[in-house]
PDB file of N, CA and C in Angstrom:
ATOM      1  N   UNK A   1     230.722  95.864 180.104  1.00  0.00           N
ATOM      2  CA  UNK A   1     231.529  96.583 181.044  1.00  0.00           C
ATOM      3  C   UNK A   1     232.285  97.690 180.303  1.00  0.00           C
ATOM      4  N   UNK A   2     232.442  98.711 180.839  1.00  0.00           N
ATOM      5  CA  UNK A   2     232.780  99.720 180.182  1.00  0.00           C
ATOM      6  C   UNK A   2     234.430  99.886 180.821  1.00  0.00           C
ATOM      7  N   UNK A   3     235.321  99.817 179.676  1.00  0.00           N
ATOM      8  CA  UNK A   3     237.027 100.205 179.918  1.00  0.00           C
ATOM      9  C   UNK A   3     237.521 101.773 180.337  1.00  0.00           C
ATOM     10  N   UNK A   4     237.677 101.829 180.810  1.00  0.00           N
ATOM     11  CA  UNK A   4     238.053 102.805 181.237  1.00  0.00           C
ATOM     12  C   UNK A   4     239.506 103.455 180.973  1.00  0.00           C
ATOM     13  N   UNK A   5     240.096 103.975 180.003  1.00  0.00           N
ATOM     14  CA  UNK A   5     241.260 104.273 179.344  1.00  0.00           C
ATOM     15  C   UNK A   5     241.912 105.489 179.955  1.00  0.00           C
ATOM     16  N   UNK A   6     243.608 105.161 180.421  1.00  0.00           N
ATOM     17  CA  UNK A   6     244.134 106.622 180.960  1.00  0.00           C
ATOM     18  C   UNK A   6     244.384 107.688 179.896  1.00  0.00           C
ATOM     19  N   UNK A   7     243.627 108.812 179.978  1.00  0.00           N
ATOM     20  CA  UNK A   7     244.049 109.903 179.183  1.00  0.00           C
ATOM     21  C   UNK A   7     244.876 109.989 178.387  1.00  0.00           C
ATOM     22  N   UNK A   8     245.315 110.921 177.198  1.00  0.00           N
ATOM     23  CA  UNK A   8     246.926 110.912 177.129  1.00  0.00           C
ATOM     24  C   UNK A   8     246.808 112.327 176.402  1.00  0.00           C
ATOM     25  N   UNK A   9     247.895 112.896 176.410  1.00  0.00           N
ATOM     26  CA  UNK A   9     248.078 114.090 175.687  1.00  0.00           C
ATOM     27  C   UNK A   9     248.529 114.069 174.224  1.00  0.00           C
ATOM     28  N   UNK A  10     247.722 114.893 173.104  1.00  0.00           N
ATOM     29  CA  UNK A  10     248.090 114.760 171.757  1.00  0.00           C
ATOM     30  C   UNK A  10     248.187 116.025 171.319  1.00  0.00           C
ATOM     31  N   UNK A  11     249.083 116.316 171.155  1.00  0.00           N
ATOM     32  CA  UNK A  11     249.072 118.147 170.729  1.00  0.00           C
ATOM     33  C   UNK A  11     249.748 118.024 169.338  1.00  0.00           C
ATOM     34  N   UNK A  12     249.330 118.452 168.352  1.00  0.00           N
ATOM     35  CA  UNK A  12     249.653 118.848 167.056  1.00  0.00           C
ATOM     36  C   UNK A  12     250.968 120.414 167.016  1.00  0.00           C
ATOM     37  N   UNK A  13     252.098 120.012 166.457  1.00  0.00           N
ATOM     38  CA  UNK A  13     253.228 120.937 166.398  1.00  0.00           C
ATOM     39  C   UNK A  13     253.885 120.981 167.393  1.00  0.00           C
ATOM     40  N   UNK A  14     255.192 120.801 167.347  1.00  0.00           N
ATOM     41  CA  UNK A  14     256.465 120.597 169.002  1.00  0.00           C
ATOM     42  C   UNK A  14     256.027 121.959 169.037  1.00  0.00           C
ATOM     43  N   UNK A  15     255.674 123.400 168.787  1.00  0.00           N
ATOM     44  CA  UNK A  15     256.296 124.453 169.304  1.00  0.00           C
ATOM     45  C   UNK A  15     254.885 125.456 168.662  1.00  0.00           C
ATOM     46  N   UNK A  16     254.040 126.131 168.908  1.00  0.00           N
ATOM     47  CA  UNK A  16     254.262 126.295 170.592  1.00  0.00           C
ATOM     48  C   UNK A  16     253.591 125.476 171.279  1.00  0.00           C
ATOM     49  N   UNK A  17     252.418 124.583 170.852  1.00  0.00           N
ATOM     50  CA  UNK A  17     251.667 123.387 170.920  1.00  0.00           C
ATOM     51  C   UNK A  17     252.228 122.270 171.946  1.00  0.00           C
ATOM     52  N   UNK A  18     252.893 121.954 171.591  1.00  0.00           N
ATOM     53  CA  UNK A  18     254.029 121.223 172.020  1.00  0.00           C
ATOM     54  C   UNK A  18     254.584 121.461 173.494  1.00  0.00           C
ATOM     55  N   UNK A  19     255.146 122.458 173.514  1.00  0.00           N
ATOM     56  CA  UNK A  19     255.887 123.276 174.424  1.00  0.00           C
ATOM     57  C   UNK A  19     254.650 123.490 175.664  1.00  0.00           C
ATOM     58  N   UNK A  20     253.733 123.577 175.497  1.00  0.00           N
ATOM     59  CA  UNK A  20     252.568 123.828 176.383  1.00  0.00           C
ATOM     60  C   UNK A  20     252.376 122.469 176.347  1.00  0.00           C
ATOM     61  N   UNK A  21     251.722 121.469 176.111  1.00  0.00           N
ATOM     62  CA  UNK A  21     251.700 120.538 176.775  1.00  0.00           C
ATOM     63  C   UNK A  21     252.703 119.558 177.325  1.00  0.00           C
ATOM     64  N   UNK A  22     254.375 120.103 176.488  1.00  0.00           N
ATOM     65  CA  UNK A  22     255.395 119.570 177.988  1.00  0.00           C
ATOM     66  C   UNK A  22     255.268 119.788 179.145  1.00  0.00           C
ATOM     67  N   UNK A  23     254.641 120.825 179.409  1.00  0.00           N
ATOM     68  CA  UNK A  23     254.184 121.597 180.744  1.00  0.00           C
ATOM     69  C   UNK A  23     253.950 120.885 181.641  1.00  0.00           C
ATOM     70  N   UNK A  24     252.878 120.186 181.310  1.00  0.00           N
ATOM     71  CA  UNK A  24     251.761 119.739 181.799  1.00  0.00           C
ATOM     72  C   UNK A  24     252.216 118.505 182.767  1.00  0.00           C
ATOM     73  N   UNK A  25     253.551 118.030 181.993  1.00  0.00           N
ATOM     74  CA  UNK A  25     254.081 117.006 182.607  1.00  0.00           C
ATOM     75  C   UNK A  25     254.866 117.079 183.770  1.00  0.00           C
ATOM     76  N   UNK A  26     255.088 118.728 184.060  1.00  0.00           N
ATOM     77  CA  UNK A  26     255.738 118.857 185.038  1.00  0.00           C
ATOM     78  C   UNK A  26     254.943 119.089 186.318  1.00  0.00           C
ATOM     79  N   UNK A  27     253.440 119.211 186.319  1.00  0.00           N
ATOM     80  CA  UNK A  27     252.895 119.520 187.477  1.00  0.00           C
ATOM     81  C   UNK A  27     252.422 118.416 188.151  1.00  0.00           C
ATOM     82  N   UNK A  28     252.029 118.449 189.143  1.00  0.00           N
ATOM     83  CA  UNK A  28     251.535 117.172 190.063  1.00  0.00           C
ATOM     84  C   UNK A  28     250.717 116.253 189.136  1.00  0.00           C
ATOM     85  N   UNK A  29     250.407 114.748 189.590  1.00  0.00           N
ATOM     86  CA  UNK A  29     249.971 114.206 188.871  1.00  0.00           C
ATOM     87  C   UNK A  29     249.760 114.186 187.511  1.00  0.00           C
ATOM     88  N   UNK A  30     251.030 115.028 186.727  1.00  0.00           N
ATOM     89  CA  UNK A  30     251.082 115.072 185.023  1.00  0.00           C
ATOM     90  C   UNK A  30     251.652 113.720 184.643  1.00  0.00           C
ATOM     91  N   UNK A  31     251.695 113.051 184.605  1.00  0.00           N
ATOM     92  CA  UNK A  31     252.241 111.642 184.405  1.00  0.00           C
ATOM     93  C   UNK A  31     251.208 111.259 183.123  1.00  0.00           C
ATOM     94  N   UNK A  32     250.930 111.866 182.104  1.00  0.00           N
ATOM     95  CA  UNK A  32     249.787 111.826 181.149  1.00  0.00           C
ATOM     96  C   UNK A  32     250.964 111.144 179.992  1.00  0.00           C
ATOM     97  N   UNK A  33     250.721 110.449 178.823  1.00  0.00           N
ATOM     98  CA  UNK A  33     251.835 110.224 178.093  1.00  0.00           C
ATOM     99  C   UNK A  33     251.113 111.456 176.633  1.00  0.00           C
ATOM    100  N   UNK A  34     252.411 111.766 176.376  1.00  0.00           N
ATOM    101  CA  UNK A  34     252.361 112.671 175.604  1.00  0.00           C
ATOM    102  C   UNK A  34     252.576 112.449 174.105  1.00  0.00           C
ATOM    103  N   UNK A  35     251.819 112.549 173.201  1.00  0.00           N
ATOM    104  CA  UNK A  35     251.968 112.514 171.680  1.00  0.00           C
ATOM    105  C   UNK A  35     251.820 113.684 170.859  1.00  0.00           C
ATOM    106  N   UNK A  36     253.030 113.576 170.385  1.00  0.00           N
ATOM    107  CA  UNK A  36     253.506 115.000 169.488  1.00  0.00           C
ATOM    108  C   UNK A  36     253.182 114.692 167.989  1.00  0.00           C
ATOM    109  N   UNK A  37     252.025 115.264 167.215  1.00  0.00           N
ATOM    110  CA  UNK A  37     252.278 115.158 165.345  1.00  0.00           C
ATOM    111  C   UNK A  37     253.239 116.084 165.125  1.00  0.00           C
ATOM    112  N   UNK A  38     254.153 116.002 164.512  1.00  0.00           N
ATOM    113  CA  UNK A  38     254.880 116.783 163.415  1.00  0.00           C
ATOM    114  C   UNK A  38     254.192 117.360 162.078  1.00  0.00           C
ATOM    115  N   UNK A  39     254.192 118.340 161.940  1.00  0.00           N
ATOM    116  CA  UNK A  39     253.433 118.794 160.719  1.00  0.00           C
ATOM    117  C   UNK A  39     254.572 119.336 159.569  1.00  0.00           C
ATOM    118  N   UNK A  40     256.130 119.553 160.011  1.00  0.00           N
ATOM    119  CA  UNK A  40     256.757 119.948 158.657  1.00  0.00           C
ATOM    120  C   UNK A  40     257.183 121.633 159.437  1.00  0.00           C
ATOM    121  N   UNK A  41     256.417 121.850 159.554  1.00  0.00           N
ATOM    122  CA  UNK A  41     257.204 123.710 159.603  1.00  0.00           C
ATOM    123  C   UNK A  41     257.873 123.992 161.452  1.00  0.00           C
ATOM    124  N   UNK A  42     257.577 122.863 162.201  1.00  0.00           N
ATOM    125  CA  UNK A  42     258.288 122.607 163.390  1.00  0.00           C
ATOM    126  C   UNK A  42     259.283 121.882 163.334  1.00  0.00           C
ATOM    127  N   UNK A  43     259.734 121.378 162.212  1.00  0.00           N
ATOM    128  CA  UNK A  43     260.869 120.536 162.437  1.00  0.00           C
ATOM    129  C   UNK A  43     261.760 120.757 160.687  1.00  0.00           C
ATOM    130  N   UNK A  44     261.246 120.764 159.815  1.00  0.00           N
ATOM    131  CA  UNK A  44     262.131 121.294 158.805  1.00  0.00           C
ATOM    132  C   UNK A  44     262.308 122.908 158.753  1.00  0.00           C
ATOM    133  N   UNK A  45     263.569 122.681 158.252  1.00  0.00           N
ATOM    134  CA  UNK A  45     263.520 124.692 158.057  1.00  0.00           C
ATOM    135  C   UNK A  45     264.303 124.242 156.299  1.00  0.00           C
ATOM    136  N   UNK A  46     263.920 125.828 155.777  1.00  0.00           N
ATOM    137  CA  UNK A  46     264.615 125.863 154.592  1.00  0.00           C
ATOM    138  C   UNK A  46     265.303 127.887 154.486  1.00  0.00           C
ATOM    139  N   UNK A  47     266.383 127.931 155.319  1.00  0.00           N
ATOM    140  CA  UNK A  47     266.792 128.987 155.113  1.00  0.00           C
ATOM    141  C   UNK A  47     266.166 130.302 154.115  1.00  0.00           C
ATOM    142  N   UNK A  48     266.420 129.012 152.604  1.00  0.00           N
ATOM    143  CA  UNK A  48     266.168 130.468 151.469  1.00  0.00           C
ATOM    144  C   UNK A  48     265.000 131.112 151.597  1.00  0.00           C
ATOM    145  N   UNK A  49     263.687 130.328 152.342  1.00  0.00           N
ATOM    146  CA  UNK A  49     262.782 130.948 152.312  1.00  0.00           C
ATOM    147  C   UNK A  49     262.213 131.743 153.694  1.00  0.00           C
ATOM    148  N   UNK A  50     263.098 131.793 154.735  1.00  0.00           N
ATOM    149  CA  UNK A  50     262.781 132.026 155.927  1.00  0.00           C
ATOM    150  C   UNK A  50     261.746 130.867 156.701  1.00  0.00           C
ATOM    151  N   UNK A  51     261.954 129.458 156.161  1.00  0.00           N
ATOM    152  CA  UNK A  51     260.661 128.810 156.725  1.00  0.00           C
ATOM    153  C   UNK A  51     261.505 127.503 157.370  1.00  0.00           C
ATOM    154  N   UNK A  52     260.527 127.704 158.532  1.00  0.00           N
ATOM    155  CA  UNK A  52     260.954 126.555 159.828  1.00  0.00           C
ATOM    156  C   UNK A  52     260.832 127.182 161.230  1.00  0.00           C
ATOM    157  N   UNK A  53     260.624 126.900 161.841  1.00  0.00           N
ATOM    158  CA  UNK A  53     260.640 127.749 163.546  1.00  0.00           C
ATOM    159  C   UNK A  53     262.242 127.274 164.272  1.00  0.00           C
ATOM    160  N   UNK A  54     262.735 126.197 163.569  1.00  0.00           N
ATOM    161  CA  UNK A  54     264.057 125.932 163.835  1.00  0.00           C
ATOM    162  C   UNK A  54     265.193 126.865 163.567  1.00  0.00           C
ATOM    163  N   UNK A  55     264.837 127.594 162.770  1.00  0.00           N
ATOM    164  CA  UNK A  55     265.869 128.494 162.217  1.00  0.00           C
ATOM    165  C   UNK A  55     266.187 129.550 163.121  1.00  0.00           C
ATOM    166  N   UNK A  56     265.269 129.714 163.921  1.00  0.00           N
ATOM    167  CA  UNK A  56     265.669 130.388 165.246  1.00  0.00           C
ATOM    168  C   UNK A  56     266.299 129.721 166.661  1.00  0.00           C
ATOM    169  N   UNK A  57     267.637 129.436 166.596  1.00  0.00           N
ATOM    170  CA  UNK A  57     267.941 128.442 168.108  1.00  0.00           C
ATOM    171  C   UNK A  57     267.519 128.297 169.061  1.00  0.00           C
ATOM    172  N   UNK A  58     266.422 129.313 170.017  1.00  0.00           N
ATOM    173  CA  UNK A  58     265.893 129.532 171.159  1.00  0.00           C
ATOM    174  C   UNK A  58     264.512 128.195 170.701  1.00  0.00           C
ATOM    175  N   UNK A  59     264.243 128.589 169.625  1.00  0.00           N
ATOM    176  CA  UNK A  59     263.136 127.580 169.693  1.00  0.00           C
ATOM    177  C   UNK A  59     263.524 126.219 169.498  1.00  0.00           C
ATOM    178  N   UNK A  60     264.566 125.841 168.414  1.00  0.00           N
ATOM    179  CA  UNK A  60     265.556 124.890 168.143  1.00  0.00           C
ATOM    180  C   UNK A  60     265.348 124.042 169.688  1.00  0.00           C
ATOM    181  N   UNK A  61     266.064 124.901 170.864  1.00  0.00           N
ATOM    182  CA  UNK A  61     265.950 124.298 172.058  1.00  0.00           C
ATOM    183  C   UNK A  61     265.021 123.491 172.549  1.00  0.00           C
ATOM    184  N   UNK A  62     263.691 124.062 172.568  1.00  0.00           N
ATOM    185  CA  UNK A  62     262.209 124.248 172.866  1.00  0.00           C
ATOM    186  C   UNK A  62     261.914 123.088 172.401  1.00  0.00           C
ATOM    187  N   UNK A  63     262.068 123.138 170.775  1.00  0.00           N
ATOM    188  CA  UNK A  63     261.557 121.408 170.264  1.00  0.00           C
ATOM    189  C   UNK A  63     262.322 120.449 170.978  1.00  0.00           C
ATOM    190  N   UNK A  64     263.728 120.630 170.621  1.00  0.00           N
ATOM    191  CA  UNK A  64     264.817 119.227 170.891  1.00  0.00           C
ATOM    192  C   UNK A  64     263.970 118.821 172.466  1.00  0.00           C
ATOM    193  N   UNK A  65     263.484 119.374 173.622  1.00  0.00           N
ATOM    194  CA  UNK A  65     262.519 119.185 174.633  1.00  0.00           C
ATOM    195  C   UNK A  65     261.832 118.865 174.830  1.00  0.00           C
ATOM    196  N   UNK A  66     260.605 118.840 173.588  1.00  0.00           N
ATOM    197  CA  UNK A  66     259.767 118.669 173.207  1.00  0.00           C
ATOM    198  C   UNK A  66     259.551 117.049 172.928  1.00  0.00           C
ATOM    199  N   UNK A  67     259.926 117.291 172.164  1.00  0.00           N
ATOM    200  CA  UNK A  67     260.599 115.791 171.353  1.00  0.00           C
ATOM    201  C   UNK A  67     261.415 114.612 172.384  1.00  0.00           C
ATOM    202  N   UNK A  68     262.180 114.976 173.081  1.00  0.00           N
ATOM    203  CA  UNK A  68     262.670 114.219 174.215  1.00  0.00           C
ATOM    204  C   UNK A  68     261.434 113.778 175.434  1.00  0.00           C
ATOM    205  N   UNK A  69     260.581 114.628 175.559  1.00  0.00           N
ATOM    206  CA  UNK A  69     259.915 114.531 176.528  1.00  0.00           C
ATOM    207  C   UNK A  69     258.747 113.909 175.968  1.00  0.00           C
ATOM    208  N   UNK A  70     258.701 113.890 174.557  1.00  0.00           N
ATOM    209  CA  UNK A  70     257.128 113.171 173.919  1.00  0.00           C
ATOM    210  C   UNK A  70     257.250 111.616 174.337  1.00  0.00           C
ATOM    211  N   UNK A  71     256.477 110.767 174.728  1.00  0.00           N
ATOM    212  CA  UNK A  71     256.188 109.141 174.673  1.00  0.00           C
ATOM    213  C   UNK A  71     256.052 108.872 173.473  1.00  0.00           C
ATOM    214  N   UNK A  72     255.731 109.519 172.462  1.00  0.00           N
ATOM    215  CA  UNK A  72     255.605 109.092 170.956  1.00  0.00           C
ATOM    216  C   UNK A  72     255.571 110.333 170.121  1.00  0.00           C
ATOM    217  N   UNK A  73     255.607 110.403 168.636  1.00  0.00           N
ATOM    218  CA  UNK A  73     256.255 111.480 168.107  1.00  0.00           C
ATOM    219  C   UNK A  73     255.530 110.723 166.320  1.00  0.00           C
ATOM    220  N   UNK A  74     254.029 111.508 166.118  1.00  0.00           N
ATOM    221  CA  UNK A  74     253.848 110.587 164.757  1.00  0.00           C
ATOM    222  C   UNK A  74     254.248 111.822 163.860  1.00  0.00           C
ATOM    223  N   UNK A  75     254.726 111.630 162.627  1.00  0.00           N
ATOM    224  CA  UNK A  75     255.454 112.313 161.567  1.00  0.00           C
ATOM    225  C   UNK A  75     254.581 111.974 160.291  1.00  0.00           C
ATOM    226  N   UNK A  76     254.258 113.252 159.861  1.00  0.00           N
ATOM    227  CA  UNK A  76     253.233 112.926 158.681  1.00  0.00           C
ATOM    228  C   UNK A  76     253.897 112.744 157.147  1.00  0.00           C
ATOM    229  N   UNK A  77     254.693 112.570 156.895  1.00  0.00           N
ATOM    230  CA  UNK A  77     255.832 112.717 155.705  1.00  0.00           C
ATOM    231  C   UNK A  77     257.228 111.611 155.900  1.00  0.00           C
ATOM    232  N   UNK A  78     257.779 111.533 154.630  1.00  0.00           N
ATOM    233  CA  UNK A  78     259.098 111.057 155.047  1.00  0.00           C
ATOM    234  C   UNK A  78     260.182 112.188 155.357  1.00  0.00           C
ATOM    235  N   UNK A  79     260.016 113.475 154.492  1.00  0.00           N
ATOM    236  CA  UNK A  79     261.194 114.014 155.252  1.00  0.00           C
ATOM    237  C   UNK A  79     260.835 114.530 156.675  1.00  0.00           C
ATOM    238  N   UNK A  80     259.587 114.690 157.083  1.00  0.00           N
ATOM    239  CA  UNK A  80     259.889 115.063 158.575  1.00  0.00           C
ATOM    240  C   UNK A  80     260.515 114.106 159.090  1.00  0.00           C
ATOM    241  N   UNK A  81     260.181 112.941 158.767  1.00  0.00           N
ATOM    242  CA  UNK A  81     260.558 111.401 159.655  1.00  0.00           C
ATOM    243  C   UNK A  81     262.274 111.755 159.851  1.00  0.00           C
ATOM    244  N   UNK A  82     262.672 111.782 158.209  1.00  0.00           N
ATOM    245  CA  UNK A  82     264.542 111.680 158.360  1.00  0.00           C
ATOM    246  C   UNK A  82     264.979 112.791 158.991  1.00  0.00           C
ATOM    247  N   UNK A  83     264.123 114.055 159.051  1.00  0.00           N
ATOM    248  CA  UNK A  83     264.518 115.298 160.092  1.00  0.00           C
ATOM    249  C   UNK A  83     264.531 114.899 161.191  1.00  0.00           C
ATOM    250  N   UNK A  84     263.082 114.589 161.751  1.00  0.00           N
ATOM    251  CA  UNK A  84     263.168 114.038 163.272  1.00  0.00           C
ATOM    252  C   UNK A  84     263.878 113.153 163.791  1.00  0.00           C
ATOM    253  N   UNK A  85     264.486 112.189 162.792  1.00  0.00           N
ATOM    254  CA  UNK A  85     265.383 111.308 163.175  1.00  0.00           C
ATOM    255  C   UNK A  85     266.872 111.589 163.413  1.00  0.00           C
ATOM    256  N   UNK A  86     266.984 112.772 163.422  1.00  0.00           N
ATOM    257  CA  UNK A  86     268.295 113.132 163.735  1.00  0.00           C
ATOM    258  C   UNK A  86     268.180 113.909 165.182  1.00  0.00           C
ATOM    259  N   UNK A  87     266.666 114.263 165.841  1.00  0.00           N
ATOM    260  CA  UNK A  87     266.593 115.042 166.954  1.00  0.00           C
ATOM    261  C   UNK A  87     266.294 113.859 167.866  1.00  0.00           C
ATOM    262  N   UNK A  88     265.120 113.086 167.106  1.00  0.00           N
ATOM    263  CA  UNK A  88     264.846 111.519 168.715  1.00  0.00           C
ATOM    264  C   UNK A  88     265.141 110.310 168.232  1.00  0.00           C
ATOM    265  N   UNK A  89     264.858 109.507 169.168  1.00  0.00           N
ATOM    266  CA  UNK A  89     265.310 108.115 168.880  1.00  0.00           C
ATOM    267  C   UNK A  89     264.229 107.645 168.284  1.00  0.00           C
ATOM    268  N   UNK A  90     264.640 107.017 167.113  1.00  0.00           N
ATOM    269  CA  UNK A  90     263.601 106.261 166.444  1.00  0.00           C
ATOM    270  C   UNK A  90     262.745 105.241 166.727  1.00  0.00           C
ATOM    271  N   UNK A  91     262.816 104.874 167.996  1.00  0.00           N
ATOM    272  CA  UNK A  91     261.604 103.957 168.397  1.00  0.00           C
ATOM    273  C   UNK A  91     260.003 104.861 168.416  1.00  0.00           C
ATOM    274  N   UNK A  92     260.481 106.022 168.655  1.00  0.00           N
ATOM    275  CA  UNK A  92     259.265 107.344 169.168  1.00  0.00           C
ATOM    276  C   UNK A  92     258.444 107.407 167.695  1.00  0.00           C
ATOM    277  N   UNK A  93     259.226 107.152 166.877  1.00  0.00           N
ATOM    278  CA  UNK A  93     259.015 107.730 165.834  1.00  0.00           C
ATOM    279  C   UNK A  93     257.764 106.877 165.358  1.00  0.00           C
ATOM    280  N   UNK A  94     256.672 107.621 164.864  1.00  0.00           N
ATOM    281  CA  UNK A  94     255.674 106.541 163.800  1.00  0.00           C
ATOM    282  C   UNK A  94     255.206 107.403 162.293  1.00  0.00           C
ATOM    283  N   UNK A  95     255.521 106.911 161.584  1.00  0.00           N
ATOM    284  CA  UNK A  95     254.979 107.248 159.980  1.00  0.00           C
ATOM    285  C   UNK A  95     253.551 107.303 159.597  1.00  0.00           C
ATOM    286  N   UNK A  96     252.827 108.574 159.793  1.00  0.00           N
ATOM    287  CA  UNK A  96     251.419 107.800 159.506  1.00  0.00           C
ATOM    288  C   UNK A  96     250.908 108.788 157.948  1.00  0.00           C
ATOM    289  N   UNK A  97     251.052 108.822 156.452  1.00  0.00           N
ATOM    290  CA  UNK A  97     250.900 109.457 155.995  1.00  0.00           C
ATOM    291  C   UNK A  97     249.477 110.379 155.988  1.00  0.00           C
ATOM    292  N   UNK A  98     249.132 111.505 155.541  1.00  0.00           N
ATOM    293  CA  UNK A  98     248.343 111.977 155.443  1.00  0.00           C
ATOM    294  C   UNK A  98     247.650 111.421 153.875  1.00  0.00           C
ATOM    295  N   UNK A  99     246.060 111.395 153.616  1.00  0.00           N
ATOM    296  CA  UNK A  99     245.639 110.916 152.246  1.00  0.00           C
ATOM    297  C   UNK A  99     244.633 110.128 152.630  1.00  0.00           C
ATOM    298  N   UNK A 100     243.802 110.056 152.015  1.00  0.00           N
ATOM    299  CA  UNK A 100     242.814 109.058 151.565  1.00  0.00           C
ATOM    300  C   UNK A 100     242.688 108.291 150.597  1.00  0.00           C
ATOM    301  N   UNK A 101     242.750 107.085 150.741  1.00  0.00           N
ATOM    302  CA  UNK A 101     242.192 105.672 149.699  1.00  0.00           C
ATOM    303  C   UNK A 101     240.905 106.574 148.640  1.00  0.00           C
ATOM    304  N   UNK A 102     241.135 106.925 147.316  1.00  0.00           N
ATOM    305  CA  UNK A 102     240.089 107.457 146.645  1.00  0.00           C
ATOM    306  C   UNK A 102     239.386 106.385 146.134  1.00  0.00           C
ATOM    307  N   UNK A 103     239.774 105.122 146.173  1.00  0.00           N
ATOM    308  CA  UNK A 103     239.077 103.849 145.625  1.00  0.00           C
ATOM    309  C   UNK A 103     238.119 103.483 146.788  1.00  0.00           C
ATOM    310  N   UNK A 104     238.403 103.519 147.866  1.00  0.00           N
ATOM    311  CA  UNK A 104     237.369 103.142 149.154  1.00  0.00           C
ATOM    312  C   UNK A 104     236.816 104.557 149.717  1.00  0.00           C
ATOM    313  N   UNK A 105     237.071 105.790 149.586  1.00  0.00           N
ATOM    314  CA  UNK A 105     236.292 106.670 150.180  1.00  0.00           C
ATOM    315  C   UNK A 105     236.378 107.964 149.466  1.00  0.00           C
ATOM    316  N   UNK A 106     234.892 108.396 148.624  1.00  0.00           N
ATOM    317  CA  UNK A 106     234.408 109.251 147.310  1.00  0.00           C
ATOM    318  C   UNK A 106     233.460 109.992 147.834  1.00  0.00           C
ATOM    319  N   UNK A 107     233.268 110.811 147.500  1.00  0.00           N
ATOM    320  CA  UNK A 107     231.879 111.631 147.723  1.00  0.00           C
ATOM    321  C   UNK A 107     230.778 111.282 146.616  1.00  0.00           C
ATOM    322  N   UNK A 108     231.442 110.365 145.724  1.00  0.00           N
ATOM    323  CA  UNK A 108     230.158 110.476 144.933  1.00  0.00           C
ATOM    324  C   UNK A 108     229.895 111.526 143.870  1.00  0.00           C
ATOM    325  N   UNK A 109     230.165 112.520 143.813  1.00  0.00           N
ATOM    326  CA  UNK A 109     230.127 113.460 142.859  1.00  0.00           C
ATOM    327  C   UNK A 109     230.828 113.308 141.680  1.00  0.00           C
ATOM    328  N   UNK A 110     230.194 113.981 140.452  1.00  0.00           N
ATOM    329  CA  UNK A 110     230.200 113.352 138.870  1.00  0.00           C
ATOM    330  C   UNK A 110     231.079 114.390 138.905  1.00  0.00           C
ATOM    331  N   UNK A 111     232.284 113.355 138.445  1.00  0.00           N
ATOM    332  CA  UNK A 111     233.663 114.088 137.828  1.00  0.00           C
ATOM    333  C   UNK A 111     234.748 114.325 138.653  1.00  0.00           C
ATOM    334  N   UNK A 112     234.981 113.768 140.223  1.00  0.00           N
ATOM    335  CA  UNK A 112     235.839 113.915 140.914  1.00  0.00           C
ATOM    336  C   UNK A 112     236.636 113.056 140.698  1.00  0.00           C
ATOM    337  N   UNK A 113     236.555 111.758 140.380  1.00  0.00           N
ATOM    338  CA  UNK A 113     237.538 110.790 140.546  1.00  0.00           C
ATOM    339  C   UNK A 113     238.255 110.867 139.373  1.00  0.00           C
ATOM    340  N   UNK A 114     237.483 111.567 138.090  1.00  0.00           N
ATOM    341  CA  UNK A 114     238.915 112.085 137.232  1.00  0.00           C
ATOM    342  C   UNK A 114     239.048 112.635 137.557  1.00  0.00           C
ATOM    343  N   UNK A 115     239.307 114.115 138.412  1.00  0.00           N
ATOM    344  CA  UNK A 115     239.767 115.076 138.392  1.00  0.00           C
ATOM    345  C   UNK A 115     241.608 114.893 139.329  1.00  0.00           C
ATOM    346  N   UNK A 116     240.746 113.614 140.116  1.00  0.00           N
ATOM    347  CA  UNK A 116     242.250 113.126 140.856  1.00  0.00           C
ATOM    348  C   UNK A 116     242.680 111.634 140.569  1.00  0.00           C
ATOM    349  N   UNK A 117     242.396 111.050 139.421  1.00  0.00           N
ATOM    350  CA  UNK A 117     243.124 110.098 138.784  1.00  0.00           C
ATOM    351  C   UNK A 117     244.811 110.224 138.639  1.00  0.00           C
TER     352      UNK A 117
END
């Protein structure tokens, strides 16, 4: 028998990514649950270098929305995690690092696995 699973929305980056599929939730039958990745440049900023989309308040807004309105919210890092944790509630929150096991998955090629020892 074949399961039949309700949709859900996964958009990579609160902004503008993000922001477009909050949308979605507002039109008829949008009742889709929504999952936001964090990638780092939507949710940290670092002044000295001009980098973050936060550093501009209009968008600042946009995420904090974003983020409120996500059903779940996975964070690829720890500092996005302790960033985001100051915008949602940490139940939303899930840690999933980025990386691969180099002991269980190789290409096989002579000389890679020193090269990332």
């Amino acid at each position: 028998m074949i399961k039949i699973e309700k949709p859900k929305i996964h958009t990579h980056f609160a902004y503008p990514e993000g922001r477009a599929s909050c949308l979605t939730k507002t039109v008829p039958r949008g009742d889709l649950p929504l999952v936001v990745t964090l990638h780092g440049y939507d949710i940290l900023t670092e002044p000295s270098c001009k980098y973050g989309v936060r550093l501009y308040p209009q968008y600042g807004v946009l995420i904090r929305k974003v983020l409120s309105n996500g059903d779940a919210i996975i964070v690829l890092s720890t500092a996005v995690y302790r960033e985001a944790q100051k915008i949602v509630n940490p139940y939303k929150l899930h840690l999933i690092h980025n990386g691969v096991d180099l002991n269980k998955f190789h290409p096989g090629l002579s000389g890679f696995r020193t090269l990332y020892k």
